[in-house]
PDB file of N, CA and C in Angstrom:
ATOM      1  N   UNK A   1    -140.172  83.364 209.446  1.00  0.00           N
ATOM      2  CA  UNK A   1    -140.693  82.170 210.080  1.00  0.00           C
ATOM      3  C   UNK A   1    -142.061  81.841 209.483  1.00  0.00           C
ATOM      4  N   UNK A   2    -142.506  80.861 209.478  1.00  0.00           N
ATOM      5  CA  UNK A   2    -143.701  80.133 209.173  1.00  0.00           C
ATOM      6  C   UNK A   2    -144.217  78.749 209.726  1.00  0.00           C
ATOM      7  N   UNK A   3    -145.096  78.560 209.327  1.00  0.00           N
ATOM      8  CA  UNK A   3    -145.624  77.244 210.081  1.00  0.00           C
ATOM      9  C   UNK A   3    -144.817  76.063 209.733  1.00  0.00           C
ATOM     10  N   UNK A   4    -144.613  74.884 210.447  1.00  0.00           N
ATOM     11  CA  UNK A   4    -143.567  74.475 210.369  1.00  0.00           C
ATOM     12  C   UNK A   4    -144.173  73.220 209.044  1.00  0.00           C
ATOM     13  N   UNK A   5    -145.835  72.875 209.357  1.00  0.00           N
ATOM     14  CA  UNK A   5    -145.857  72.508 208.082  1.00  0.00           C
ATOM     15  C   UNK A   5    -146.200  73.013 206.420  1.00  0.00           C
ATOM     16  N   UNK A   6    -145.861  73.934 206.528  1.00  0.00           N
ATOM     17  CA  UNK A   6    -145.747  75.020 204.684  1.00  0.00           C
ATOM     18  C   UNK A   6    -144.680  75.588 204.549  1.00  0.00           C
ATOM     19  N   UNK A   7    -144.106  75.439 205.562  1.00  0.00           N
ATOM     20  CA  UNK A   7    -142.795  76.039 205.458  1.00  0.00           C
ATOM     21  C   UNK A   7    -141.856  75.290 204.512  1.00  0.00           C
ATOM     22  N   UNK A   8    -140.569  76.216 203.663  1.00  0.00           N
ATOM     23  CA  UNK A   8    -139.522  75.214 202.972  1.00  0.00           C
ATOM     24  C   UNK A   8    -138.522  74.676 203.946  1.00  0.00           C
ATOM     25  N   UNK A   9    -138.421  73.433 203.732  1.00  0.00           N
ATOM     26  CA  UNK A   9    -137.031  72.809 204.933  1.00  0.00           C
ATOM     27  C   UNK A   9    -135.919  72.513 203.983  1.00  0.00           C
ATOM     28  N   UNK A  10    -135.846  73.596 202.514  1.00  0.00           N
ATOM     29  CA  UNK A  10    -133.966  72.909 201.921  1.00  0.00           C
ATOM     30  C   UNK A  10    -133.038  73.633 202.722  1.00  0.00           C
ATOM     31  N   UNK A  11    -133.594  74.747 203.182  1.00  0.00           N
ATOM     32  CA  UNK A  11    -132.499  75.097 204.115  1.00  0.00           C
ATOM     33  C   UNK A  11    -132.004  74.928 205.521  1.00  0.00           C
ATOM     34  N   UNK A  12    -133.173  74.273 206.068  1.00  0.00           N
ATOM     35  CA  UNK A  12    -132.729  74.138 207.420  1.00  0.00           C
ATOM     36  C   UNK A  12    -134.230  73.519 207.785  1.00  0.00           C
ATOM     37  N   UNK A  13    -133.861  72.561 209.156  1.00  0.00           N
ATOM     38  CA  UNK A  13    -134.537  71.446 209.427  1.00  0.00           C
ATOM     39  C   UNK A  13    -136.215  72.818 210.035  1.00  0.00           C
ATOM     40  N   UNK A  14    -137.391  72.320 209.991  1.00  0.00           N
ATOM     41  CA  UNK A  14    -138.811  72.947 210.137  1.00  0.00           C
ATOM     42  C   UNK A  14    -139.154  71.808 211.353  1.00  0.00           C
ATOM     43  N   UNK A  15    -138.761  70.840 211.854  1.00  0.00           N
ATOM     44  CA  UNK A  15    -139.578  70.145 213.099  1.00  0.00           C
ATOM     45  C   UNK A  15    -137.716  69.473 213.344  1.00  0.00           C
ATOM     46  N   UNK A  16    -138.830  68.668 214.667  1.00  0.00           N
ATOM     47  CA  UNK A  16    -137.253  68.074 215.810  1.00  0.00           C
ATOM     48  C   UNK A  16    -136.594  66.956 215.103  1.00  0.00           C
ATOM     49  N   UNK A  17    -135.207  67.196 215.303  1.00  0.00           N
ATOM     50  CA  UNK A  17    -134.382  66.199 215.021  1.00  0.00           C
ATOM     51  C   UNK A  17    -133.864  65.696 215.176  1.00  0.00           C
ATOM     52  N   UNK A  18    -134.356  63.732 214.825  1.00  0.00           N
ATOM     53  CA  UNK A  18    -134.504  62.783 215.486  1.00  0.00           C
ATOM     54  C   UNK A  18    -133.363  62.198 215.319  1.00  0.00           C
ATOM     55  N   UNK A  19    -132.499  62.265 214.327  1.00  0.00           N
ATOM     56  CA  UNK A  19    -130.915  61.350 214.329  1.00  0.00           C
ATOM     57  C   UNK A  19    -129.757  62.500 213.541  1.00  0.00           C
ATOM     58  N   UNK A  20    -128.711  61.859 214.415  1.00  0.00           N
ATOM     59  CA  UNK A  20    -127.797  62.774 213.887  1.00  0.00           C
ATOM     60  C   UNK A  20    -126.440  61.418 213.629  1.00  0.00           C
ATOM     61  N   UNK A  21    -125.080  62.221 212.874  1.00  0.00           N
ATOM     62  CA  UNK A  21    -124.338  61.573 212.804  1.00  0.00           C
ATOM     63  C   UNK A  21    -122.950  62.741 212.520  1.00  0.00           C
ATOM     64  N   UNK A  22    -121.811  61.972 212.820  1.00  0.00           N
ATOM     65  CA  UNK A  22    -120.546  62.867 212.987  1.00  0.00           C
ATOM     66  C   UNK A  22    -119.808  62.274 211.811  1.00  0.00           C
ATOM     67  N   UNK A  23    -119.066  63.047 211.223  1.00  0.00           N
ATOM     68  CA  UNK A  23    -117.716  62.015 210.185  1.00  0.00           C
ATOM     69  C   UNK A  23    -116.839  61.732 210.956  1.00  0.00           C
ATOM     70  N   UNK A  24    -115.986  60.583 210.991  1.00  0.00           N
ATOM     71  CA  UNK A  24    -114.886  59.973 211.310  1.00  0.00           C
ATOM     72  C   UNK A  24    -113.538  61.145 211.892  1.00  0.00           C
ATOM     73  N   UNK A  25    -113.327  62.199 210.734  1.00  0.00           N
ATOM     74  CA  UNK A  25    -112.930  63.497 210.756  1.00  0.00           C
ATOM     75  C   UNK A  25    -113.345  64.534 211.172  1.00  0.00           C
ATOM     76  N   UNK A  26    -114.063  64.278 212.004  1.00  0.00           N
ATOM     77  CA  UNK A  26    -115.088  65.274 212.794  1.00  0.00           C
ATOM     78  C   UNK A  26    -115.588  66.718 211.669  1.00  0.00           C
ATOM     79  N   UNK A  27    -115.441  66.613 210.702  1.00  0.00           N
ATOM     80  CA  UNK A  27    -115.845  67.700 209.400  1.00  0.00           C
ATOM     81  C   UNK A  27    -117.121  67.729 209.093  1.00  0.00           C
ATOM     82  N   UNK A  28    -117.974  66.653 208.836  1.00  0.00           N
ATOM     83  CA  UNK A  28    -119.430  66.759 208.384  1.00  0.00           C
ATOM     84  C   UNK A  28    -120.329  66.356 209.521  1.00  0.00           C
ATOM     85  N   UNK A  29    -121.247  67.059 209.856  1.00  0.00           N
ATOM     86  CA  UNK A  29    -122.641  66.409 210.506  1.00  0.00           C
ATOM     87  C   UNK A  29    -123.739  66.155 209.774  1.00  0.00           C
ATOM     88  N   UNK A  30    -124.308  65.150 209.862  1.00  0.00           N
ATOM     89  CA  UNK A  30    -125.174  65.030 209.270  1.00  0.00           C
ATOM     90  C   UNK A  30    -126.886  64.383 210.392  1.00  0.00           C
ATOM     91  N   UNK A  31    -127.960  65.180 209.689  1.00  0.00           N
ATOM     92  CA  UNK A  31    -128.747  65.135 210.710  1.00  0.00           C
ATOM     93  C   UNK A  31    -130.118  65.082 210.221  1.00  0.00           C
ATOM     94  N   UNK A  32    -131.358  64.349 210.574  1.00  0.00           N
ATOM     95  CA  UNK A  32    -132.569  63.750 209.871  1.00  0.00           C
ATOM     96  C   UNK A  32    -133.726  64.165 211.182  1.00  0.00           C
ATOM     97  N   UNK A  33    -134.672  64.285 210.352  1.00  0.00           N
ATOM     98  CA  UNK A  33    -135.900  65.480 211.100  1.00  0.00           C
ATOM     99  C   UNK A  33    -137.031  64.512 211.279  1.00  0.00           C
ATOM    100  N   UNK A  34    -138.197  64.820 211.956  1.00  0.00           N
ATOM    101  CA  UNK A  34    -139.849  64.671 212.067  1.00  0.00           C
ATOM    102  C   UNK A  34    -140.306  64.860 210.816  1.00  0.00           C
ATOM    103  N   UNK A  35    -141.685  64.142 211.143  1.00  0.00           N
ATOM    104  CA  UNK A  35    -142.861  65.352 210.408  1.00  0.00           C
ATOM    105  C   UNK A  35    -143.454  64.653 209.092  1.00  0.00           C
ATOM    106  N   UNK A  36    -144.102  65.666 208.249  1.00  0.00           N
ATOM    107  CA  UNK A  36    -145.497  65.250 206.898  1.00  0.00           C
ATOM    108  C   UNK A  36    -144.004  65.580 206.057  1.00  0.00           C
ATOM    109  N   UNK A  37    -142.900  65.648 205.791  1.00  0.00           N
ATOM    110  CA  UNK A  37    -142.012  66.156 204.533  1.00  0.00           C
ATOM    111  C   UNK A  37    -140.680  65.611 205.478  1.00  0.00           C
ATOM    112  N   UNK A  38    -139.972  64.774 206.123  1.00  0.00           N
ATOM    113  CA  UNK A  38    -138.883  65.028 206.937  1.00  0.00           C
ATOM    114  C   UNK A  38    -137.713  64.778 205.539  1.00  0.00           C
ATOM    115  N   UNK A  39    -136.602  65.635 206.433  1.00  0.00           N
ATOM    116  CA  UNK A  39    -135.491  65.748 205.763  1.00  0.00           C
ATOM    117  C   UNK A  39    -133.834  65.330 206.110  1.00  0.00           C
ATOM    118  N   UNK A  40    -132.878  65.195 205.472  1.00  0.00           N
ATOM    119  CA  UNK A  40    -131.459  65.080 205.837  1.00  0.00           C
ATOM    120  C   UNK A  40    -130.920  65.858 205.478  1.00  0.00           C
ATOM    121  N   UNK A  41    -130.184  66.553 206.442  1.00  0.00           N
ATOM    122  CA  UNK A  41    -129.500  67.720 206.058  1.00  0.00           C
ATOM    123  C   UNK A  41    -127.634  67.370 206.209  1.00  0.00           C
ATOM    124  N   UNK A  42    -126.622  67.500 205.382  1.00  0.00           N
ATOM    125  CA  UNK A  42    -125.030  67.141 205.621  1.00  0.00           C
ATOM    126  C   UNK A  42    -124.983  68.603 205.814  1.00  0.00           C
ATOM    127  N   UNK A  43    -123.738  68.852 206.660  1.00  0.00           N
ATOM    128  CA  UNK A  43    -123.362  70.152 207.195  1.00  0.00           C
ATOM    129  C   UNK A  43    -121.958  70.060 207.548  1.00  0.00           C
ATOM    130  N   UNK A  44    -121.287  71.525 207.127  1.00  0.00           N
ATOM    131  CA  UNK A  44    -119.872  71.343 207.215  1.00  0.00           C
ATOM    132  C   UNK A  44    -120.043  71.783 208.878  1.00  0.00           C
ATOM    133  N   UNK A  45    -119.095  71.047 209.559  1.00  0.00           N
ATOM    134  CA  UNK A  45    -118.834  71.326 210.723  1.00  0.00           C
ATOM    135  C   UNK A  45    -117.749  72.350 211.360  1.00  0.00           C
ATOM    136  N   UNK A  46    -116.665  72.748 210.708  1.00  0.00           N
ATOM    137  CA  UNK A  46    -116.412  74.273 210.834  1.00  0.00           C
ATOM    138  C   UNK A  46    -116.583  75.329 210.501  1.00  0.00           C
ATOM    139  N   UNK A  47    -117.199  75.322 209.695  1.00  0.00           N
ATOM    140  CA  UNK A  47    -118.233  76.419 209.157  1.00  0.00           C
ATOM    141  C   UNK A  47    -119.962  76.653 209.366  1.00  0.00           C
ATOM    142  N   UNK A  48    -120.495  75.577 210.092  1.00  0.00           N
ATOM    143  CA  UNK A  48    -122.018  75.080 210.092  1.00  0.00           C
ATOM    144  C   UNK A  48    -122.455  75.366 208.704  1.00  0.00           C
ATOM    145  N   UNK A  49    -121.717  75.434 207.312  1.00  0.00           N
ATOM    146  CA  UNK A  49    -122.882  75.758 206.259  1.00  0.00           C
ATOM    147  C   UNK A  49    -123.198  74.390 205.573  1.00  0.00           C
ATOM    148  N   UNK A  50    -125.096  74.734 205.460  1.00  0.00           N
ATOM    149  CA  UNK A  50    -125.345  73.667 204.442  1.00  0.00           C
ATOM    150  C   UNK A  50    -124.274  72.841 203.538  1.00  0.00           C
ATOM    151  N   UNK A  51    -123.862  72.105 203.215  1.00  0.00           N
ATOM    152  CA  UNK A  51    -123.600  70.781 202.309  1.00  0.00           C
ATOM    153  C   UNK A  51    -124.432  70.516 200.815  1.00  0.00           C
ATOM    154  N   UNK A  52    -125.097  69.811 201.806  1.00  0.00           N
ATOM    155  CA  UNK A  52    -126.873  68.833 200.953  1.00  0.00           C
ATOM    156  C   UNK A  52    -127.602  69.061 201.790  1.00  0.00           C
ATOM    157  N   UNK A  53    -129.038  68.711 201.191  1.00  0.00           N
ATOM    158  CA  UNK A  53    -130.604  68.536 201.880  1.00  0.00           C
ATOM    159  C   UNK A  53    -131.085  67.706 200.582  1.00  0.00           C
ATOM    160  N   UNK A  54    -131.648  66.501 201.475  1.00  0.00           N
ATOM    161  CA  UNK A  54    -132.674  65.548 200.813  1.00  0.00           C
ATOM    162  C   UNK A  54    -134.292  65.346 201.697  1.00  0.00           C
ATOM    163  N   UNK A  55    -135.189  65.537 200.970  1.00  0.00           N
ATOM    164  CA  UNK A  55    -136.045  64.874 201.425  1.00  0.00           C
ATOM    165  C   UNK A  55    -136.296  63.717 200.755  1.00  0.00           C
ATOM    166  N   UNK A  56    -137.131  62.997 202.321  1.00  0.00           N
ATOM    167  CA  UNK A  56    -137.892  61.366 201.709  1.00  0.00           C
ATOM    168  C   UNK A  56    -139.044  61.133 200.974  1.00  0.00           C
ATOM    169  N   UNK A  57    -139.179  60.369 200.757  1.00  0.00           N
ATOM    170  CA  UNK A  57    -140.726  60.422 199.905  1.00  0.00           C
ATOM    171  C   UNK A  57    -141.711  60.232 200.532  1.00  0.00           C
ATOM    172  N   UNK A  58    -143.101  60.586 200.350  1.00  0.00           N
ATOM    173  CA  UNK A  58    -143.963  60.609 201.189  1.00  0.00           C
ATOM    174  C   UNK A  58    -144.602  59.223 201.414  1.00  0.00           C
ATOM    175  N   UNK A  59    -144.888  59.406 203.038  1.00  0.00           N
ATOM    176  CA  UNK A  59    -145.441  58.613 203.857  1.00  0.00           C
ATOM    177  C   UNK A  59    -144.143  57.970 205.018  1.00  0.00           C
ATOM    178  N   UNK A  60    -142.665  58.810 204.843  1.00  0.00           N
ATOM    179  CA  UNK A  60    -141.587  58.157 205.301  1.00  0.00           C
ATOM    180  C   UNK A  60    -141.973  58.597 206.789  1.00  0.00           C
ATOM    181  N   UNK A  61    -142.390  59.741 207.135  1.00  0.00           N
ATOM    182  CA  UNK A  61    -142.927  60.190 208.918  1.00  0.00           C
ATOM    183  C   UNK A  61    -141.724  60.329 209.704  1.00  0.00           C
ATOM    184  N   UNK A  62    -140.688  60.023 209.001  1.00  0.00           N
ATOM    185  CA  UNK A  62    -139.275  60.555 210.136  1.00  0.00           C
ATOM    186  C   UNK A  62    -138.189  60.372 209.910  1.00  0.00           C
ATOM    187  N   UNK A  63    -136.970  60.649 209.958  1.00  0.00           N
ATOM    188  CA  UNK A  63    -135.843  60.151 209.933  1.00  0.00           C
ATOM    189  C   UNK A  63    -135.319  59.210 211.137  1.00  0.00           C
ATOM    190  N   UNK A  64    -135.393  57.951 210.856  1.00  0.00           N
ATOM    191  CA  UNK A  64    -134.948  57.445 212.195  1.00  0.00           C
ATOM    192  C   UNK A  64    -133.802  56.900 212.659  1.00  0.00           C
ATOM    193  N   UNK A  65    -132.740  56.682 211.595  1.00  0.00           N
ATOM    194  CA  UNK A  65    -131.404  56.513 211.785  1.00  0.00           C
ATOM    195  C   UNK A  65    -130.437  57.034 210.631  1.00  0.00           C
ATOM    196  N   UNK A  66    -129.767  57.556 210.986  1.00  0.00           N
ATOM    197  CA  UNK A  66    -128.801  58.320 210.141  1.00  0.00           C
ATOM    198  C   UNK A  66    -127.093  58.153 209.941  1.00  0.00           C
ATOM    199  N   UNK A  67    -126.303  57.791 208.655  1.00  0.00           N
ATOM    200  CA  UNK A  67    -125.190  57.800 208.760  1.00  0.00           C
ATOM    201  C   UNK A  67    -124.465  58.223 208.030  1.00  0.00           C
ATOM    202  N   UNK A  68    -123.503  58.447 208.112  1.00  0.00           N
ATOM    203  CA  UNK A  68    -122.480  58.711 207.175  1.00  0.00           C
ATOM    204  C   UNK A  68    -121.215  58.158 207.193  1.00  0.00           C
ATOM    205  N   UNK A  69    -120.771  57.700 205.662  1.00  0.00           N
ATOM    206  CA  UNK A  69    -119.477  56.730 205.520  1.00  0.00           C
ATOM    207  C   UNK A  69    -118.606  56.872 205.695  1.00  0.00           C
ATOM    208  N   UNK A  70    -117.262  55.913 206.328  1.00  0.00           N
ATOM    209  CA  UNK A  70    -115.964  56.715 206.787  1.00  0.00           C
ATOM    210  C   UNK A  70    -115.309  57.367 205.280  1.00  0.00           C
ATOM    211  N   UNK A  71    -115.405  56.902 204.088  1.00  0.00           N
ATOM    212  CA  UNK A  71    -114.891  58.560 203.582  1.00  0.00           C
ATOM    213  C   UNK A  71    -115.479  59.605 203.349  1.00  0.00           C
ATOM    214  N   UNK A  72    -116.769  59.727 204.160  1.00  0.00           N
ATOM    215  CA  UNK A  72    -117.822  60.952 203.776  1.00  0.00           C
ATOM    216  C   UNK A  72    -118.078  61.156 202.559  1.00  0.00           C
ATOM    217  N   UNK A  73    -118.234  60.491 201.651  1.00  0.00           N
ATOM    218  CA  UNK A  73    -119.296  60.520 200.993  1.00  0.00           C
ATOM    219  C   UNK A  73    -120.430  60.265 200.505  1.00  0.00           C
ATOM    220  N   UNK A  74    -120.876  59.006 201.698  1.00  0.00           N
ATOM    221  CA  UNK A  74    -122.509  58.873 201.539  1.00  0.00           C
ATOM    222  C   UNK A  74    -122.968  59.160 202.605  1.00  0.00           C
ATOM    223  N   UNK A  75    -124.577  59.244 202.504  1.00  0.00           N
ATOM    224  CA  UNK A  75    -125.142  59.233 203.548  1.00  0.00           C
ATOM    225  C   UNK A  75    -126.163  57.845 203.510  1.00  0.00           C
ATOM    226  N   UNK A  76    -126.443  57.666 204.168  1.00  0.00           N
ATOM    227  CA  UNK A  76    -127.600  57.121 204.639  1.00  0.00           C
ATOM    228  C   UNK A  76    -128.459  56.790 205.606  1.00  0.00           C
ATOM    229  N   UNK A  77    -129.821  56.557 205.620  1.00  0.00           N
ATOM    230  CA  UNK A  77    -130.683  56.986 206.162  1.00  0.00           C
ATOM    231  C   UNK A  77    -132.449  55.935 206.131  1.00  0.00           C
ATOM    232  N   UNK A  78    -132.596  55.433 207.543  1.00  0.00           N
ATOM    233  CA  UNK A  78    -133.994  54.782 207.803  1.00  0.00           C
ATOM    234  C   UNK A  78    -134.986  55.616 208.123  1.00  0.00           C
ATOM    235  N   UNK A  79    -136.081  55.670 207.402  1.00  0.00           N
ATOM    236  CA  UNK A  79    -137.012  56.589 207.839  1.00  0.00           C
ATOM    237  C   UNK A  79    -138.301  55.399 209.114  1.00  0.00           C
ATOM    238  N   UNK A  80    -139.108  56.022 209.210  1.00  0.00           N
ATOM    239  CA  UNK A  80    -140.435  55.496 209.949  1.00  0.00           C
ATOM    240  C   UNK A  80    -141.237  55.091 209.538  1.00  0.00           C
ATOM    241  N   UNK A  81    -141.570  54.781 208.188  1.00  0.00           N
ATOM    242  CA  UNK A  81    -142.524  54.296 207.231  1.00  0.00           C
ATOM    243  C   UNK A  81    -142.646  52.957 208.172  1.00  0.00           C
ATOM    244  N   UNK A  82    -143.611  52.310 207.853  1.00  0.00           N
ATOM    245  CA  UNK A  82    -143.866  50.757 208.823  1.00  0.00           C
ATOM    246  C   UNK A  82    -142.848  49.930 208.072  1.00  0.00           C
ATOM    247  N   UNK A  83    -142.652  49.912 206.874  1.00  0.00           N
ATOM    248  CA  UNK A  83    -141.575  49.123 206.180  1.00  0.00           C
ATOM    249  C   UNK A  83    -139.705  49.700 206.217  1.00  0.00           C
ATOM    250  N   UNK A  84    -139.688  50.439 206.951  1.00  0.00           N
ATOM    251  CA  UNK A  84    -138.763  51.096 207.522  1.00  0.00           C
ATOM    252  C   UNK A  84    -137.841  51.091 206.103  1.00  0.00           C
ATOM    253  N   UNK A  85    -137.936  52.179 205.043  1.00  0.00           N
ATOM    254  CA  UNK A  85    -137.058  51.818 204.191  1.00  0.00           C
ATOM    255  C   UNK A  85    -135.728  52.863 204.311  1.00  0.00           C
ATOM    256  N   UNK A  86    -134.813  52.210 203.418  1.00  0.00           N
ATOM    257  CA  UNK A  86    -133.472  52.431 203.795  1.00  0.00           C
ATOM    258  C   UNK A  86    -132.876  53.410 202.459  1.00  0.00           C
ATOM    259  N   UNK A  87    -132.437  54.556 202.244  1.00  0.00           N
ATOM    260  CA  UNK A  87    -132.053  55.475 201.773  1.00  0.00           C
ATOM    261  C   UNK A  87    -130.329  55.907 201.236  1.00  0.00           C
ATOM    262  N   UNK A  88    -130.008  55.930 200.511  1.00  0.00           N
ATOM    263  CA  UNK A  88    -128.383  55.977 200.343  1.00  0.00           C
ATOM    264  C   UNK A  88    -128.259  57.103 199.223  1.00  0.00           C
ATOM    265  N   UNK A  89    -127.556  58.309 199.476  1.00  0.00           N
ATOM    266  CA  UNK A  89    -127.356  59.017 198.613  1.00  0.00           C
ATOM    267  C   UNK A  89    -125.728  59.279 198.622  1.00  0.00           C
ATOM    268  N   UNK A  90    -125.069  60.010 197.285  1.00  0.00           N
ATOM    269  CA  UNK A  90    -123.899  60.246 197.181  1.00  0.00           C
ATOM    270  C   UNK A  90    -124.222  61.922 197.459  1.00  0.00           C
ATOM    271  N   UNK A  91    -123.324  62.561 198.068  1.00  0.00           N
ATOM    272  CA  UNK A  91    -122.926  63.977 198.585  1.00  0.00           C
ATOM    273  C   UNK A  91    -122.523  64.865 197.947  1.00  0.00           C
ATOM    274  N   UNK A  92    -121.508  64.264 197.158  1.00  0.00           N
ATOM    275  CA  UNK A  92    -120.792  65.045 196.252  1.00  0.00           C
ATOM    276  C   UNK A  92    -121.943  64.814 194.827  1.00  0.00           C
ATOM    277  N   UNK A  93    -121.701  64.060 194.238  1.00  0.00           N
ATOM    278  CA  UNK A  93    -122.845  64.043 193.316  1.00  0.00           C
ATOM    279  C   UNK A  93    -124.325  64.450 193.442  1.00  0.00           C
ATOM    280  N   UNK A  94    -124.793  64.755 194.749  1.00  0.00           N
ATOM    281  CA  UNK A  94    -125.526  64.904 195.009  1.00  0.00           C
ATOM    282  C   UNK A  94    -126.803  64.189 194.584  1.00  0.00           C
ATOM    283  N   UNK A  95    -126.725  62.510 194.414  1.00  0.00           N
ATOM    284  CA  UNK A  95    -127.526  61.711 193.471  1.00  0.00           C
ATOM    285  C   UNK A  95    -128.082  60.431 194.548  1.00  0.00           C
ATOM    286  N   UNK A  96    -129.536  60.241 194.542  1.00  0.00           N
ATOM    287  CA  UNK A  96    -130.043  58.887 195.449  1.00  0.00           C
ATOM    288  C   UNK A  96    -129.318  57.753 194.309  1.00  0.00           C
ATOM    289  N   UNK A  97    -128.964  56.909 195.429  1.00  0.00           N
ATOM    290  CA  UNK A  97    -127.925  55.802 194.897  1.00  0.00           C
ATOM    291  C   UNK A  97    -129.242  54.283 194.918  1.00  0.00           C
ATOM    292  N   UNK A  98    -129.793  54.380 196.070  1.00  0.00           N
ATOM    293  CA  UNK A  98    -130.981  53.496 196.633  1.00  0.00           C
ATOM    294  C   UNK A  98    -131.808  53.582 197.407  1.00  0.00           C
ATOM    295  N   UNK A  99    -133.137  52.988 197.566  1.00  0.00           N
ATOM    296  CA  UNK A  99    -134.069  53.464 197.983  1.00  0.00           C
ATOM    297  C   UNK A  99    -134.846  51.656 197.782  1.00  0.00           C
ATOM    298  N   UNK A 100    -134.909  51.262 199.349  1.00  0.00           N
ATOM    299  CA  UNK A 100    -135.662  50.078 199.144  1.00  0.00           C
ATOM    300  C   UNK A 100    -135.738  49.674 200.879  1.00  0.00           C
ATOM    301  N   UNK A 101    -137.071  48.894 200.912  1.00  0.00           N
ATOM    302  CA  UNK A 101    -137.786  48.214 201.739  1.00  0.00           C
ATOM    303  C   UNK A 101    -136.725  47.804 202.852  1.00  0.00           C
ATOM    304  N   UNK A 102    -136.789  47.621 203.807  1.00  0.00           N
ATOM    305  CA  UNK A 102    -135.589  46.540 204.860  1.00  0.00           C
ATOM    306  C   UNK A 102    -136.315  46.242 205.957  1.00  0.00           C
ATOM    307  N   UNK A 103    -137.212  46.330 206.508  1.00  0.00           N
ATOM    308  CA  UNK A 103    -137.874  45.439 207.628  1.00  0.00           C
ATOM    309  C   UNK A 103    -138.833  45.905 208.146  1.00  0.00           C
ATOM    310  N   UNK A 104    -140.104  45.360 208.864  1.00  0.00           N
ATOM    311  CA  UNK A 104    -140.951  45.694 209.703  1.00  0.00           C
ATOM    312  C   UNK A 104    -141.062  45.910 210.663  1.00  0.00           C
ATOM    313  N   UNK A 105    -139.673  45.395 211.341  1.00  0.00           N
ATOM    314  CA  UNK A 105    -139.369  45.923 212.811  1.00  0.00           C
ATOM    315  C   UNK A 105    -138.402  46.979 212.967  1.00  0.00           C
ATOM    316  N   UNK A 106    -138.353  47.623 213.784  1.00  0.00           N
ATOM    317  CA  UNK A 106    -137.661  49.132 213.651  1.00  0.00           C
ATOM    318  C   UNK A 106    -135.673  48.593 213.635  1.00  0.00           C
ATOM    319  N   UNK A 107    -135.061  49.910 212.639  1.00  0.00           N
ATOM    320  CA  UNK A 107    -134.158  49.992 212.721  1.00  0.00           C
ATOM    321  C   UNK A 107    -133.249  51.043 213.463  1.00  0.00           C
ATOM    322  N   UNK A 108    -132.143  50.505 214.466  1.00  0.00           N
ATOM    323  CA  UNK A 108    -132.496  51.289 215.573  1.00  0.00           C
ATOM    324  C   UNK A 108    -131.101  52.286 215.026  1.00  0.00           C
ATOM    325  N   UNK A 109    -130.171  51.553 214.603  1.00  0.00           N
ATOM    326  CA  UNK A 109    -128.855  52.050 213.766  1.00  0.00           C
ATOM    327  C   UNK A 109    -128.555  51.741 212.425  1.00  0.00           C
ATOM    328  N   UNK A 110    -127.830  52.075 211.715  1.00  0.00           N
ATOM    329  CA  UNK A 110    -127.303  52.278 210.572  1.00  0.00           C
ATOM    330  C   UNK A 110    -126.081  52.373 210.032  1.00  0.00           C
TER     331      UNK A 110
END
């Protein structure tokens, strides 16, 4: 254990977590954290093991809505930045697809 801010979070979330999401197939969870570094973590759901872990770039302050696509393979994700930007990565490739601006007023879903 360590402090939750020096601590590494690729393996598992270091502060509370603020959005979660289920696959269609009830197989993947996927779930987005607090904090100075927050993260998204995909997780197999009969097994609970890691998937992926992404973090946001700094100044994002949270994960605030989180999803994943009905064929599970993206995720995506609004952080807390005041410009609330919007996040899309592929799973399997494990590759950010996009990363851009979407509004000043909060996004409450995804």
């Amino acid at each position: 254990m360590g402090a939750k801010n020096t601590a590494n979070s690729s393996d598992m979330h270091r502060d509370d977590i603020l959005s979660l999401d289920i696959s269609q197939d009830r197989k993947i969870i996927v779930t987005g954290q607090v904090g100075n570094t927050p993260s998204v973590h995909v997780w197999n759901a009969e097994n609970c093991e890691q998937i992926f872990s992404f973090e946001l770039t700094a100044g994002s302050r949270g994960v605030e809505s989180v999803s994943i696509s009905p064929c599970g393979r993206y995720v995506a994700c609004v952080d807390q930045n005041n410009n609330h930007y919007v996040t899309i990565y592929n799973i399997q490739r494990q590759k950010q697809l996009l990363h851009m601006e979407s509004s000043k007023d909060a996004v409450m879903g995804i």
